[in-house]
C-alpha atoms as a PDB file:
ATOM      1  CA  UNK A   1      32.542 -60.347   5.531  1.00  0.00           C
ATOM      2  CA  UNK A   2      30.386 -58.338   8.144  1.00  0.00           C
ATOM      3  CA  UNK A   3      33.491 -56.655   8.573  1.00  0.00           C
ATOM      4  CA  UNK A   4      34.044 -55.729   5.040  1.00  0.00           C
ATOM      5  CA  UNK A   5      30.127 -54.363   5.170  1.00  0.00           C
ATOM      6  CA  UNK A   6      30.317 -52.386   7.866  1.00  0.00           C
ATOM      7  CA  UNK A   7      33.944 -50.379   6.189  1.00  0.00           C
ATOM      8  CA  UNK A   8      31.361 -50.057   2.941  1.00  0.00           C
ATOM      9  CA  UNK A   9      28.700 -48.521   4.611  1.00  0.00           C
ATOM     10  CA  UNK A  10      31.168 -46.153   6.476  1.00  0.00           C
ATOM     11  CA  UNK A  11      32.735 -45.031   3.273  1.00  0.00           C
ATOM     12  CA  UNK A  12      29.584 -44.525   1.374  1.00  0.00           C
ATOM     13  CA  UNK A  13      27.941 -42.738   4.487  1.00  0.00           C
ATOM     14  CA  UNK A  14      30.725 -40.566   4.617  1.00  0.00           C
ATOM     15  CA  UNK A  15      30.522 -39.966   0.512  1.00  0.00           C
ATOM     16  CA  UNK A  16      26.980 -39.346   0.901  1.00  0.00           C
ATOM     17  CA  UNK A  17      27.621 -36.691   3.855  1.00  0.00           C
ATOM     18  CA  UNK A  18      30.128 -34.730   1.188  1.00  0.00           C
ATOM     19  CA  UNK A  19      27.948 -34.329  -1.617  1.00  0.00           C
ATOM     20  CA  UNK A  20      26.227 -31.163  -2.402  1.00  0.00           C
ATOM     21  CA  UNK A  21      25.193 -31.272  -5.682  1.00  0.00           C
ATOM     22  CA  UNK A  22      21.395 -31.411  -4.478  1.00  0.00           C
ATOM     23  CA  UNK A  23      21.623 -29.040  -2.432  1.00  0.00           C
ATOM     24  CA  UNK A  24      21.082 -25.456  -3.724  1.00  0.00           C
ATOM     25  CA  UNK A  25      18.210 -27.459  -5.499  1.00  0.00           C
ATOM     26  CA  UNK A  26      16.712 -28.522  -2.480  1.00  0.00           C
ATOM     27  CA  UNK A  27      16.922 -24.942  -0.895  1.00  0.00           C
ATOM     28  CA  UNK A  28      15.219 -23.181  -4.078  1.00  0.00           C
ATOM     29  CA  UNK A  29      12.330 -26.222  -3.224  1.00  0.00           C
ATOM     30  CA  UNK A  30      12.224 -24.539   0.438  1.00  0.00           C
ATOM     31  CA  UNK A  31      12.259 -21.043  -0.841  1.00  0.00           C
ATOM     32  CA  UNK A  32       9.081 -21.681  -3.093  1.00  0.00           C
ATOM     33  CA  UNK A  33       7.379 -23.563  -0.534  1.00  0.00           C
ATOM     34  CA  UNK A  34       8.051 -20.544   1.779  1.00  0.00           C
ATOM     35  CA  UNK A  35       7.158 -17.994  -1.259  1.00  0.00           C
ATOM     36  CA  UNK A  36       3.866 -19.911  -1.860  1.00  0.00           C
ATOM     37  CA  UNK A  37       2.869 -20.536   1.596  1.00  0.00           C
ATOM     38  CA  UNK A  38       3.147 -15.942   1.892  1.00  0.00           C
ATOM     39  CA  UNK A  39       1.590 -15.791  -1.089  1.00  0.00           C
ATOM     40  CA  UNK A  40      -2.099 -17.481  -0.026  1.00  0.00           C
ATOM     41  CA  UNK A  41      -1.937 -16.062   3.186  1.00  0.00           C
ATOM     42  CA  UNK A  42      -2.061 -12.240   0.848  1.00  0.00           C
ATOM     43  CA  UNK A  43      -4.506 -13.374  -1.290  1.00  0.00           C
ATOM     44  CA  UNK A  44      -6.280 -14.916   1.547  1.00  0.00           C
ATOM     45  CA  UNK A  45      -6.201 -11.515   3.057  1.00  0.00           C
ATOM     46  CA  UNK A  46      -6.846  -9.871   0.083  1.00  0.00           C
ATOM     47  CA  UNK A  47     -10.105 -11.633  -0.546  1.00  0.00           C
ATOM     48  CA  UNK A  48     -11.247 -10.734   2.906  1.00  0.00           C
ATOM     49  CA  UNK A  49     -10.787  -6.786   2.524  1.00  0.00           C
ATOM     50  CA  UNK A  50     -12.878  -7.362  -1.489  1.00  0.00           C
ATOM     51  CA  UNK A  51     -15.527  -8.851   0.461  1.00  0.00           C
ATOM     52  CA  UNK A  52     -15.965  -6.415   3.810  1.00  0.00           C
ATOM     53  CA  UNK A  53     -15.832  -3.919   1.023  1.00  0.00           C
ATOM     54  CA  UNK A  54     -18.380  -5.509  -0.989  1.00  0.00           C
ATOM     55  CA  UNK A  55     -20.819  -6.409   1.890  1.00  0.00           C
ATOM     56  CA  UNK A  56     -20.295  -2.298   3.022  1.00  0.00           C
ATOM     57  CA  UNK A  57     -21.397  -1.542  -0.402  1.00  0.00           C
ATOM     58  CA  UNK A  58     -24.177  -3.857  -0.421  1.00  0.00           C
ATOM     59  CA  UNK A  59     -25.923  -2.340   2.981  1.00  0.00           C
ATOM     60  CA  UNK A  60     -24.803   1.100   1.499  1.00  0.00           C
ATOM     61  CA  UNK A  61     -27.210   0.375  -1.714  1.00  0.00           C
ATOM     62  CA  UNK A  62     -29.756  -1.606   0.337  1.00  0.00           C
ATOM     63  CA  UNK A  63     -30.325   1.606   2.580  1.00  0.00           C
ATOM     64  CA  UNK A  64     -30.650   4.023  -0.945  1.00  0.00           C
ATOM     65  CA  UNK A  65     -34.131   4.820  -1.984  1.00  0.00           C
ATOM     66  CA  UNK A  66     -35.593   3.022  -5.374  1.00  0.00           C
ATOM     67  CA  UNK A  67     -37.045   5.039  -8.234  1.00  0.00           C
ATOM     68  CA  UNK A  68     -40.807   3.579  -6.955  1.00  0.00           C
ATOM     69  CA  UNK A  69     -40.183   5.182  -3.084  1.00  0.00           C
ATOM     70  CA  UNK A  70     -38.721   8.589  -4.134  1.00  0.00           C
ATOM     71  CA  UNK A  71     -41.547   9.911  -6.755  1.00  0.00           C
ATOM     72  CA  UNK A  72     -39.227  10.403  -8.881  1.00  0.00           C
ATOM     73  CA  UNK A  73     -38.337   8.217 -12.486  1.00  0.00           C
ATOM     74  CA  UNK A  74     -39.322   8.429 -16.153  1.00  0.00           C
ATOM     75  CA  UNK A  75     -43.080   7.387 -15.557  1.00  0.00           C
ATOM     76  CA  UNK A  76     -45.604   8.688 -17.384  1.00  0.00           C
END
């Protein structure tokens, strides 16, 4: 019987080792995965260059003179 068991596990290990059907599934998983994983380290990027742009054109407008300090404006 233990016998018989161990010839059954053989054969299905060996069946098991054969099929491919999964396969070109499993690699399209692994291609998305990789896909994905480039894809938030862009837009990780990206968002990094939007805000050292932003914060450059936040001191840019910080160091601009207002209406009140340059005498000049619509006032009557």
């Amino acid at each position: 019987m233990a016998k018989t068991k161990k010839s059954l596990a053989k054969k299905r290990h060996a069946s098991l080792l054969e099929d491919t059907r999964g396969l070109t599934t499993v690699e399209y998983i692994i291609i998305l995965c990789l896909i994905a994983v480039v894809g938030f380290a862009v837009w990780k990027k990206f968002g990094e260059t939007v805000k050292g742009k932003v914060n450059g054109a936040d001191t840019v407008m910080t160091g601009l003179p207002t209406s009140s300090s340059a005498g000049g404006g619509g006032g009557s």
